[in-house]
N, C-alpha and C. Protein backbone atom coordinates (compact mmCIF):
# COMPACT_ATOMS: atom_id res chain seq x y z
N UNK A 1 -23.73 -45.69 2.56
CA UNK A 1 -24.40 -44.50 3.04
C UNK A 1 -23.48 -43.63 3.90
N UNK A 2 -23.05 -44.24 4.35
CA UNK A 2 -21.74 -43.30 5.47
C UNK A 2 -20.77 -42.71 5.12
N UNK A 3 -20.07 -43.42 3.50
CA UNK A 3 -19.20 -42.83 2.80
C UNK A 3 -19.62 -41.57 2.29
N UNK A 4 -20.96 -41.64 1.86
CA UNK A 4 -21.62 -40.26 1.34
C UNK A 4 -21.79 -39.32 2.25
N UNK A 5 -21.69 -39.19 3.78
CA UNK A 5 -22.25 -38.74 4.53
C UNK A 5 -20.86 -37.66 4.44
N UNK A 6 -20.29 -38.69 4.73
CA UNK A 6 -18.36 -38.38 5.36
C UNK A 6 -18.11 -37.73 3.92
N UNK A 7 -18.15 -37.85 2.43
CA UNK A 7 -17.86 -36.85 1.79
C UNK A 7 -19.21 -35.44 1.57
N UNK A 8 -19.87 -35.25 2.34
CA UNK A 8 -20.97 -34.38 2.23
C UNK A 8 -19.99 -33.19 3.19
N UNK A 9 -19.58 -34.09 4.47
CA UNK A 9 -19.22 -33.48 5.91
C UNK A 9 -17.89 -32.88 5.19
N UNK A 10 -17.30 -33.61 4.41
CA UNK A 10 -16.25 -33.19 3.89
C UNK A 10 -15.93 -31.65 3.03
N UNK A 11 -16.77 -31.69 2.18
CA UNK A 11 -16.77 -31.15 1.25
C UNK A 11 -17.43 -29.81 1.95
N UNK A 12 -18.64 -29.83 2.70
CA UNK A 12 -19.32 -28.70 3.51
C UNK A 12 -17.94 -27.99 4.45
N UNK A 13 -17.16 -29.18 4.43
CA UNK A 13 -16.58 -28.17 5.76
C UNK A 13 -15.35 -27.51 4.40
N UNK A 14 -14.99 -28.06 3.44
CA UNK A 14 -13.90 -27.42 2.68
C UNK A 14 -14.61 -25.99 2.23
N UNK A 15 -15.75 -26.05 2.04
CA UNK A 15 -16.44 -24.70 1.68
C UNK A 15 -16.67 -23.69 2.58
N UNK A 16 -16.70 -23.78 3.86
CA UNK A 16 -17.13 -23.07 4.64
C UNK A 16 -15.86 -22.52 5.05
N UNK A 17 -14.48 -23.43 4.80
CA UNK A 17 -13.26 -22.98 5.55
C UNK A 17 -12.96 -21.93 4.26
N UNK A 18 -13.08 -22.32 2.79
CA UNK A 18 -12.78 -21.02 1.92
C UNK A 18 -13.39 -19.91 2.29
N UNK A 19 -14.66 -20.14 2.25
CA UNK A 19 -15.56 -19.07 2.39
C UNK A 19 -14.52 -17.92 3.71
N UNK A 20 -14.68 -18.27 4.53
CA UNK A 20 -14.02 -18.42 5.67
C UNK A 20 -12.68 -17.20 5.52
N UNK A 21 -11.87 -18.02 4.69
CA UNK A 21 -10.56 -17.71 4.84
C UNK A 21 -10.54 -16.19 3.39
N UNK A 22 -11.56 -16.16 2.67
CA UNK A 22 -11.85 -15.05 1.96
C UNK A 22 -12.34 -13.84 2.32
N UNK A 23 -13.12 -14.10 3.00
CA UNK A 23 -13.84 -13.32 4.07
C UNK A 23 -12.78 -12.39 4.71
N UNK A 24 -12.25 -13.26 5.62
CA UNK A 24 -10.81 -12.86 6.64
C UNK A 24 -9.80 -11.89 5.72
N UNK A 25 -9.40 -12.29 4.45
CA UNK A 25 -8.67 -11.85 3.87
C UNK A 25 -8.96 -10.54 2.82
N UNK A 26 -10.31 -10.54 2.65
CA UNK A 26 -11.01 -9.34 1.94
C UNK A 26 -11.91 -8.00 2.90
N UNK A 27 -12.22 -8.64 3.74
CA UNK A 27 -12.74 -7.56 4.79
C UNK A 27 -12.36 -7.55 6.28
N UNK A 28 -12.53 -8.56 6.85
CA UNK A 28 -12.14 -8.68 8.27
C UNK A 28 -11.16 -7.68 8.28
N UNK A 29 -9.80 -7.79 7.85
CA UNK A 29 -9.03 -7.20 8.90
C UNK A 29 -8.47 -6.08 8.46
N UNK A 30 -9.22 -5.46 7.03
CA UNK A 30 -9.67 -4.09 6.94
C UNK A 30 -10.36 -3.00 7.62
N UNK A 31 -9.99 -2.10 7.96
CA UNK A 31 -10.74 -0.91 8.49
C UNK A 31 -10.29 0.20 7.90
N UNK A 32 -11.22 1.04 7.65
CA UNK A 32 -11.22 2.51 7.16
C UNK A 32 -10.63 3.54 8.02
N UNK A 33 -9.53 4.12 8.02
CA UNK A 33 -9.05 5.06 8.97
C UNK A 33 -9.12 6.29 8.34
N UNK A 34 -9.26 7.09 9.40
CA UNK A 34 -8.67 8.60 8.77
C UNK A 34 -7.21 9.03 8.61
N UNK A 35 -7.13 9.76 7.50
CA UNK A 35 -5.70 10.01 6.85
C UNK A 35 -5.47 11.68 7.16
N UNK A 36 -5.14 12.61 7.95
CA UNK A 36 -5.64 13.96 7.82
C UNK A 36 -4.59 14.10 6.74
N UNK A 37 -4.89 15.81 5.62
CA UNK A 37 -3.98 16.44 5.02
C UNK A 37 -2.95 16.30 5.17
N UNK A 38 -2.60 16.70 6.35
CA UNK A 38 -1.10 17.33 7.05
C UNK A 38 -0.26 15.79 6.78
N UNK A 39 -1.00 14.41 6.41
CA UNK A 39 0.19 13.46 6.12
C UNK A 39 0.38 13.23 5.04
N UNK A 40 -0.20 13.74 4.37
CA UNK A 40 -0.09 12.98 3.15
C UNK A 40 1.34 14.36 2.08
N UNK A 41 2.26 13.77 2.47
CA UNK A 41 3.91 14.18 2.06
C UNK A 41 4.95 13.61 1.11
N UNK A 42 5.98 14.47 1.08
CA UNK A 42 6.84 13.84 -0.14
C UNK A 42 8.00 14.57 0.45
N UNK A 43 8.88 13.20 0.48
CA UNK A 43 10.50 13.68 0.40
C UNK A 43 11.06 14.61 -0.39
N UNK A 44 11.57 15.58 -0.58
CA UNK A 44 11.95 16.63 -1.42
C UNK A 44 13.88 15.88 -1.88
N UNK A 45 14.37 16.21 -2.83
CA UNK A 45 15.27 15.60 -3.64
C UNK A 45 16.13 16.18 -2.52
N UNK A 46 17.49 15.31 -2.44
CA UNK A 46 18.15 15.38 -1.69
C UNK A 46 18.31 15.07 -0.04
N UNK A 47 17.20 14.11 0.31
CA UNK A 47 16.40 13.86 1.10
C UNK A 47 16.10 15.24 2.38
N UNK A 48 15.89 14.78 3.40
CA UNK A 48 15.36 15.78 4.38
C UNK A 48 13.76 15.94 4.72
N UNK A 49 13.54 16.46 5.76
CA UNK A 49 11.87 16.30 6.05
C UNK A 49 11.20 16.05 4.94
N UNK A 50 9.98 15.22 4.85
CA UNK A 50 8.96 15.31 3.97
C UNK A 50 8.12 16.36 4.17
N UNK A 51 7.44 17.07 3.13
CA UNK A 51 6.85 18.27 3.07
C UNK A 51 5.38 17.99 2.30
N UNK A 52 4.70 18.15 3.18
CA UNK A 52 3.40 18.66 3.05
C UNK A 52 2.73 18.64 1.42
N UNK A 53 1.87 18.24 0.82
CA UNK A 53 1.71 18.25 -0.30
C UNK A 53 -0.22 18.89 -0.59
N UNK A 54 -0.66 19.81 -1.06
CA UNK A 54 -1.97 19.98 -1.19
C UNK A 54 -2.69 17.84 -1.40
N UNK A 55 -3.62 17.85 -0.39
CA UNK A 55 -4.55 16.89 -1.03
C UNK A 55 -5.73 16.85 0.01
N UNK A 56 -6.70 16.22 -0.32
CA UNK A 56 -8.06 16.96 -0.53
C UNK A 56 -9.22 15.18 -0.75
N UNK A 57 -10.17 15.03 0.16
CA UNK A 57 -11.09 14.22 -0.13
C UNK A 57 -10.05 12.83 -0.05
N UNK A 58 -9.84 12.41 0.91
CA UNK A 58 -8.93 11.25 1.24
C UNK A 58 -9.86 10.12 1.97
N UNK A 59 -9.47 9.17 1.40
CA UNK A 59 -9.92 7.90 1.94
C UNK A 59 -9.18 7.12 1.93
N UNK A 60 -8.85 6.06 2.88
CA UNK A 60 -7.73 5.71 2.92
C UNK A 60 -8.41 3.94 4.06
N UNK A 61 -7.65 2.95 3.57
CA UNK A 61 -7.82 1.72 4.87
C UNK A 61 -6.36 1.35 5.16
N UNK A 62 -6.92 0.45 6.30
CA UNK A 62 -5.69 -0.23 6.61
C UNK A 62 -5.69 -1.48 7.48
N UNK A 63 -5.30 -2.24 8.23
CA UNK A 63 -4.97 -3.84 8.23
C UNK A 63 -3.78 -3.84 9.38
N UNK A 64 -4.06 -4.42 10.37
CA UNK A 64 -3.29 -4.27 10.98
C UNK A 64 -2.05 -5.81 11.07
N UNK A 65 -2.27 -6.69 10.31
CA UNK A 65 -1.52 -7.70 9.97
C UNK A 65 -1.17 -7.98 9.51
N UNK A 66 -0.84 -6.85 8.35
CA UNK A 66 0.59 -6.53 7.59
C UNK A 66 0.80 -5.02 7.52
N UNK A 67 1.91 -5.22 7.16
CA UNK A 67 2.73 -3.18 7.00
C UNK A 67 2.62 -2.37 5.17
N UNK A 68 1.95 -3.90 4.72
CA UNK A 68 1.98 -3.44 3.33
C UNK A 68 0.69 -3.42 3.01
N UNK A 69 -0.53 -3.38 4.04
CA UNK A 69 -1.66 -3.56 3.59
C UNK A 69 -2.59 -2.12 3.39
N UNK A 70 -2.17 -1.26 3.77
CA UNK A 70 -2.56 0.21 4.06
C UNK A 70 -2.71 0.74 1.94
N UNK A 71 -3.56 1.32 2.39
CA UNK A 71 -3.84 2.24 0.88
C UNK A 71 -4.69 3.69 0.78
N UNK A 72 -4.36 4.50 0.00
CA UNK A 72 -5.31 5.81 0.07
C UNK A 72 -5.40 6.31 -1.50
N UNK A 73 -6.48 6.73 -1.30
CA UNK A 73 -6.41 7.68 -2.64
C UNK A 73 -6.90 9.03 -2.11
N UNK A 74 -6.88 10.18 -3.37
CA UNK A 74 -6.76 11.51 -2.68
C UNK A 74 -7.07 12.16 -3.98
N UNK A 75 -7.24 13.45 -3.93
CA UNK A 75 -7.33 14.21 -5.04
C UNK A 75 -6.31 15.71 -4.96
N UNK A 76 -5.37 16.30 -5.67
CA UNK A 76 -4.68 17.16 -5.74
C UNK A 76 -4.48 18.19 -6.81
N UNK A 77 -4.07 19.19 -6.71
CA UNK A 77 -4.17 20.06 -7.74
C UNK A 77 -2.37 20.00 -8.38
N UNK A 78 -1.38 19.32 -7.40
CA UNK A 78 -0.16 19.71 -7.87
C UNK A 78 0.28 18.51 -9.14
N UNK A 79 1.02 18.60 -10.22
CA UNK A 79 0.71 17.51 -10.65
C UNK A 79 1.95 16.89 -11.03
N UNK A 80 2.08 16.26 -11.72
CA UNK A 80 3.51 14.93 -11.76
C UNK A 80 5.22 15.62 -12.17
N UNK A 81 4.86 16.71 -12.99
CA UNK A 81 5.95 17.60 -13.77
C UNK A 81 6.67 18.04 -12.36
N UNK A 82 5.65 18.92 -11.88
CA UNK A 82 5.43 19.99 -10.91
C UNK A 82 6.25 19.27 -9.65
N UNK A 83 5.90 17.64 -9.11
CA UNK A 83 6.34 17.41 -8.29
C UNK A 83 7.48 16.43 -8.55
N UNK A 84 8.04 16.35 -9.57
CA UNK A 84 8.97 15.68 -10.50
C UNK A 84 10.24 16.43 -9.90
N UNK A 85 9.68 17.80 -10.19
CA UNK A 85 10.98 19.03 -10.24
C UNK A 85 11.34 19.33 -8.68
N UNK A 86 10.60 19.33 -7.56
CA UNK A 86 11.21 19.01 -6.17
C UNK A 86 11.10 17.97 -5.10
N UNK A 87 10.46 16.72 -5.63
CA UNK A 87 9.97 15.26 -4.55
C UNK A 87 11.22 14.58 -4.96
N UNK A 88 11.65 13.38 -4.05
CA UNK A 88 12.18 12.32 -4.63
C UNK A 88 11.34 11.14 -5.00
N UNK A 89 11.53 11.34 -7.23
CA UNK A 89 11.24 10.04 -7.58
C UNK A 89 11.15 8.67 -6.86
N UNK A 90 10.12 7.22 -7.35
CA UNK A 90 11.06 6.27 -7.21
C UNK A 90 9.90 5.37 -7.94
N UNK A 91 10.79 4.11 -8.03
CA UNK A 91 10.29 3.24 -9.07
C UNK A 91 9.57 2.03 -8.74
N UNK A 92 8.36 2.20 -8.31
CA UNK A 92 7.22 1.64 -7.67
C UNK A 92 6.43 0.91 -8.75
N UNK A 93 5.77 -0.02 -8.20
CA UNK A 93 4.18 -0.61 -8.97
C UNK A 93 3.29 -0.54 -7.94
N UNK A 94 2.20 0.20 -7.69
CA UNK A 94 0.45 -0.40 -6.87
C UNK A 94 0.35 -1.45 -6.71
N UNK A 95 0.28 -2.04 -5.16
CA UNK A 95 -0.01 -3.39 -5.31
C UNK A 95 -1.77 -3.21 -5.12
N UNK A 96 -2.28 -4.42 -5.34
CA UNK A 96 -3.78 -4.45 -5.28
C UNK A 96 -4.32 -4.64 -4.22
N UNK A 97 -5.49 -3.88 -4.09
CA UNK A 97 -6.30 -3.21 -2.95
C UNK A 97 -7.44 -4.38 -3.03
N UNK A 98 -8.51 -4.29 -2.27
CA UNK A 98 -9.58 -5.27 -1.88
C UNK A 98 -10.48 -4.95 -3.05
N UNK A 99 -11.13 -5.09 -3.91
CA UNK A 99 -11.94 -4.78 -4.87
C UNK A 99 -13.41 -3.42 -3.92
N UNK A 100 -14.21 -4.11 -2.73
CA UNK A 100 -14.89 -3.38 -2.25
C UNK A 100 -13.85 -1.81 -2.12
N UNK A 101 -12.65 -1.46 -2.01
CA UNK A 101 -12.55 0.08 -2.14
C UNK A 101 -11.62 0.23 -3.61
N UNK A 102 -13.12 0.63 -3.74
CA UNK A 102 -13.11 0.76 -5.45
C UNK A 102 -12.54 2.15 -6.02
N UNK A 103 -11.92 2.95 -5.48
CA UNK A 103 -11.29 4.16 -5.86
C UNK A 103 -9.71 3.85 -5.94
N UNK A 104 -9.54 2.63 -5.42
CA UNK A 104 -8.36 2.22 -5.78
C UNK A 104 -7.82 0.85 -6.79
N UNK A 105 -7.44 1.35 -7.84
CA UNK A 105 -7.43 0.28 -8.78
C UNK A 105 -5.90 -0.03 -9.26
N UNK A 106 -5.35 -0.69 -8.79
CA UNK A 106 -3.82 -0.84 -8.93
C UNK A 106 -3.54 -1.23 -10.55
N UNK A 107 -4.51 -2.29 -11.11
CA UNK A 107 -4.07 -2.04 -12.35
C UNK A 107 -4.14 -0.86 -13.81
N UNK A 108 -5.18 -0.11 -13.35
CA UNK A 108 -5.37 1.12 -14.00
C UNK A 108 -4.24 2.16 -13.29
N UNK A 109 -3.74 2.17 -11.75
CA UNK A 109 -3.30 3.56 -11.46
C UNK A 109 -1.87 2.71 -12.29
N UNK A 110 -1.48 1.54 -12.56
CA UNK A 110 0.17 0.97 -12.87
C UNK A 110 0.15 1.15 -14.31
N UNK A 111 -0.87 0.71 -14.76
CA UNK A 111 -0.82 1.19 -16.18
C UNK A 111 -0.97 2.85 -17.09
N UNK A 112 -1.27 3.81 -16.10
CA UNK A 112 -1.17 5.41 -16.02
C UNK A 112 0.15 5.48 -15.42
N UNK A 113 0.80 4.80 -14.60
CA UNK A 113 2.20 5.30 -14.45
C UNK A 113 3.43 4.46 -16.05
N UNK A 114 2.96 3.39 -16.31
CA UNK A 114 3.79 2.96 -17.74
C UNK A 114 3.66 3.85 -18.52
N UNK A 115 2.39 4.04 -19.20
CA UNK A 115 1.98 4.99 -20.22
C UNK A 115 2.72 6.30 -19.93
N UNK A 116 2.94 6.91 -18.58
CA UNK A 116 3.59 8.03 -18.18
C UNK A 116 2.55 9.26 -18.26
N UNK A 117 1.73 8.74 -17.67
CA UNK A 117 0.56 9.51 -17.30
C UNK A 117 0.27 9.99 -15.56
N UNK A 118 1.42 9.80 -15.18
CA UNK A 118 1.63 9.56 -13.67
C UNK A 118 2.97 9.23 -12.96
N UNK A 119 3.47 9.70 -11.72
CA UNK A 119 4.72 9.57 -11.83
C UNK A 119 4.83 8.87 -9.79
N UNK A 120 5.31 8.29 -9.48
CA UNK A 120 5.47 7.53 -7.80
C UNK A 120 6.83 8.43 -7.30
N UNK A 121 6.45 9.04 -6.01
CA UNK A 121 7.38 9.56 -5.04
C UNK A 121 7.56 9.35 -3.74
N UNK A 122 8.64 9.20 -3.27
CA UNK A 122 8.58 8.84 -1.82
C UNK A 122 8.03 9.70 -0.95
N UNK A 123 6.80 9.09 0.05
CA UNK A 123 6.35 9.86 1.08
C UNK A 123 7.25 9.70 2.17
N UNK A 124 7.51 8.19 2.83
CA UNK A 124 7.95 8.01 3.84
C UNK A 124 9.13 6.85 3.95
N UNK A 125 10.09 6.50 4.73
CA UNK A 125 10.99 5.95 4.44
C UNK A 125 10.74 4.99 5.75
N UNK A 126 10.99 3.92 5.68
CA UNK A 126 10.36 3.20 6.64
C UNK A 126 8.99 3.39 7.64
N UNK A 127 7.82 3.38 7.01
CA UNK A 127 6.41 3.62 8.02
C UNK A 127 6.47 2.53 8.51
N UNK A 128 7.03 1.27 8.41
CA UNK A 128 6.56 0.91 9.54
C UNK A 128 8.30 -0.40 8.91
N UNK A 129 8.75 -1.38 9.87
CA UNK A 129 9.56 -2.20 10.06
C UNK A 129 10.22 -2.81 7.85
N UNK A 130 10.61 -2.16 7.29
CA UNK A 130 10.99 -2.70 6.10
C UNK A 130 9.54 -2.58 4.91
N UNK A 131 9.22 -1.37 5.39
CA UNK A 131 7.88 -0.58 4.55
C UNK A 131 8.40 0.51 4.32
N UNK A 132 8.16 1.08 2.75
CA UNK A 132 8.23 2.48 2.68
C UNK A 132 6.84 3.06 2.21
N UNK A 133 6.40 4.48 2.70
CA UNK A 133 5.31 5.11 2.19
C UNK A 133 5.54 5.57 0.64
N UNK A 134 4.35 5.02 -0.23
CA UNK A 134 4.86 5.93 -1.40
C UNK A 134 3.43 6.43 -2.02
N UNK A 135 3.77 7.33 -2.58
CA UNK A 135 2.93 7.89 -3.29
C UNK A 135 3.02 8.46 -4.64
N UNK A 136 1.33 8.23 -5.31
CA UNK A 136 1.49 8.16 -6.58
C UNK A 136 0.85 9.28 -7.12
N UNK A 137 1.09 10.39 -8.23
CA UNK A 137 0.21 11.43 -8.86
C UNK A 137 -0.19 11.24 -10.41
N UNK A 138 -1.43 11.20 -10.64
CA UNK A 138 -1.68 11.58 -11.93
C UNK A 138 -1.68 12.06 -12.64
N UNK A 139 -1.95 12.92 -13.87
CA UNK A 139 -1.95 13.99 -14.62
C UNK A 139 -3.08 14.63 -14.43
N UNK A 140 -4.56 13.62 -14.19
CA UNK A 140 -6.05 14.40 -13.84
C UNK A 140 -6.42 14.57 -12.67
N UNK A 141 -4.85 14.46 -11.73
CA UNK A 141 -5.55 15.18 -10.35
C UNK A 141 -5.46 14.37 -9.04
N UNK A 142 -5.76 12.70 -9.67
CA UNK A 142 -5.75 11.73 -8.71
C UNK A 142 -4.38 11.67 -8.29
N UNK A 143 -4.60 11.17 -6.76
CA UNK A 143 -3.28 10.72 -6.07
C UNK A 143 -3.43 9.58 -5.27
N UNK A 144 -2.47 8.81 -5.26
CA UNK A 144 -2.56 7.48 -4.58
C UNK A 144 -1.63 6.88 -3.59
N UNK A 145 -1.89 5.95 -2.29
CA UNK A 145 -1.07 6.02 -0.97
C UNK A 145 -0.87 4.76 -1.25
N UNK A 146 0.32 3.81 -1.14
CA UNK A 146 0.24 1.98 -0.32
C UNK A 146 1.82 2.11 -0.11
N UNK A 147 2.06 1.10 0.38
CA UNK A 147 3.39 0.96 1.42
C UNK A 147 3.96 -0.29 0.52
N UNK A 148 5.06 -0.38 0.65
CA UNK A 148 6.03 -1.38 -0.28
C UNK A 148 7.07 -1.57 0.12
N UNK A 149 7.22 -2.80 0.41
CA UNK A 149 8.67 -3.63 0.78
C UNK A 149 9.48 -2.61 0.56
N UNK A 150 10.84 -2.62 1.50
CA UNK A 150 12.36 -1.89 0.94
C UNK A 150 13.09 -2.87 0.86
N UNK A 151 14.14 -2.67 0.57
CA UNK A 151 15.39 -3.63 0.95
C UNK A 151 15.04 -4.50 1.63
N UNK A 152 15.25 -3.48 3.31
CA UNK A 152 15.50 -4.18 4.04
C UNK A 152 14.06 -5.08 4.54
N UNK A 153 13.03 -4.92 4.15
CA UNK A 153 11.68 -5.63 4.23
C UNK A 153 11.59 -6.84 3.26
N UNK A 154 12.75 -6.83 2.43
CA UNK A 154 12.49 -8.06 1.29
C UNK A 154 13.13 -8.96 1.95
N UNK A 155 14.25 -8.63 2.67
CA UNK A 155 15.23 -9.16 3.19
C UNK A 155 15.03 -9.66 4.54
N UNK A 156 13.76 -9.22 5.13
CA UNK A 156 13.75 -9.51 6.41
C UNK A 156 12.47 -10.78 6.53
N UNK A 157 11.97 -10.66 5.07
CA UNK A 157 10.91 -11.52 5.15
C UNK A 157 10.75 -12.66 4.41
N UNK A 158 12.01 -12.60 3.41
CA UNK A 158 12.83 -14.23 3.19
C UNK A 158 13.81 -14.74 3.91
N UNK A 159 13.88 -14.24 5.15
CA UNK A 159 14.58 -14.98 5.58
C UNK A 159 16.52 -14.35 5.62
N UNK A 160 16.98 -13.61 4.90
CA UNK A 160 18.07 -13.09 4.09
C UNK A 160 18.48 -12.37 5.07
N UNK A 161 19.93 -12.16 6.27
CA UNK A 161 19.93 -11.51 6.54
C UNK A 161 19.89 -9.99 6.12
N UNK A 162 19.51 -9.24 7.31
CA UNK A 162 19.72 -8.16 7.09
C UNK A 162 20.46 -6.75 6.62
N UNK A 163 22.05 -7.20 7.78
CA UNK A 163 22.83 -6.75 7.53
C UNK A 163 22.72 -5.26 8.39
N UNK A 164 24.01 -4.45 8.38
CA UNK A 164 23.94 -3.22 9.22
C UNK A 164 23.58 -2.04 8.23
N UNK A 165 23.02 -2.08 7.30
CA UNK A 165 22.58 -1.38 6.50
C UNK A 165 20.84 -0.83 6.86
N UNK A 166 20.11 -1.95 7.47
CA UNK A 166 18.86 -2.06 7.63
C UNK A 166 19.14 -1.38 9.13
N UNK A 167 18.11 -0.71 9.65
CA UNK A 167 17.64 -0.02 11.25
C UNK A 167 17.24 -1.57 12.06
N UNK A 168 17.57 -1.64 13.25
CA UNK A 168 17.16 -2.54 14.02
C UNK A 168 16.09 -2.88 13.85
N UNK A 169 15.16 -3.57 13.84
CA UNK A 169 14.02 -3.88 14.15
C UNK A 169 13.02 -3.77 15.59
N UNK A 170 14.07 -3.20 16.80
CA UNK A 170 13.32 -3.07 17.53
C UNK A 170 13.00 -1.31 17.82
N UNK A 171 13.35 -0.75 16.90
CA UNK A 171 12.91 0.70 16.85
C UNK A 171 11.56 0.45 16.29
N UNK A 172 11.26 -0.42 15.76
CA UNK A 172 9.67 -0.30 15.14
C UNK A 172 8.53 -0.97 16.39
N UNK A 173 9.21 -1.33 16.87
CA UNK A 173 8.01 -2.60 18.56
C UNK A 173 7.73 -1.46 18.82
């Protein structure tokens, strides 16, 4: 009888710690922030300030316990050709968003950028410690925000040194 008890206690507590640790990882340490217009930008070729880009109806979250957890989507009138010819390209994939914000679908916006129905440009160059901002445009208008390892963020988070190529790390504390 006790053995059954002790795998009841067992098994209740393995469920409650998933439950638990899904929870934590799908909503907890999500929050919805505001994104105004005025950020949502693109490096122009040849680098130099990022510049301002029309966008419109933004929603956007973010996570404060990682630098890659942030995401937005947006709607714009300028479109992939258009910002082809003065943003700097770059060669991104969407990583995946929480299913509850459902305007963001990493495998539909990655498979509109293969097909070439959509094109990824740099917003920001380090937002936060070995994160870059990037952003993505569609052909029907949609536009899309998440942050992605650089270099020096791949490098800083296996372990690999850095090297003097990467910005200190304490410009980001």
């Amino acid at each position: 009888m006790i053995g059954k008890i002790m795998t009841a206690a067992i098994v209740l507590t393995g469920i409650v710690v998933a439950i638990s640790v899904y929870y934590l990882q799908v909503y907890h340490y999500y929050d919805e922030v505001t994104l105004e217009a005025s950020e949502v930008a693109l490096i122009p070729q040849g680098d130099g300030a990022p510049r301002r880009i029309d966008a419109r109806d933004i929603k956007a979250i973010d996570a404060n316990s990682s630098p890659i957890r942030f995401r937005a989507c947006f709607t714009t009138d300028l479109t992939p050709s258009e910002a082809r010819a003065t943003f700097t390209p770059v060669d991104a994939q969407p990583l995946n968003a929480p299913r509850w914000f459902d305007c963001f679908d990493a495998d539909a916006i990655g498979a509109a950028l293969a097909d070439g129905r959509g094109a990824t440009f740099l917003s920001q160059k380090n937002v936060a410690y070995g994160a870059d901002r990037i952003v993505a445009i569609l052909d029907d208008g949609r536009g899309f925000i998440w942050h992605q390892l650089n270099n020096c963020g791949e490098k800083a988070y296996d372990g690999t040194p850095v090297g003097e190529a990467c910005p200190p790390r304490e410009e980001f504390e």
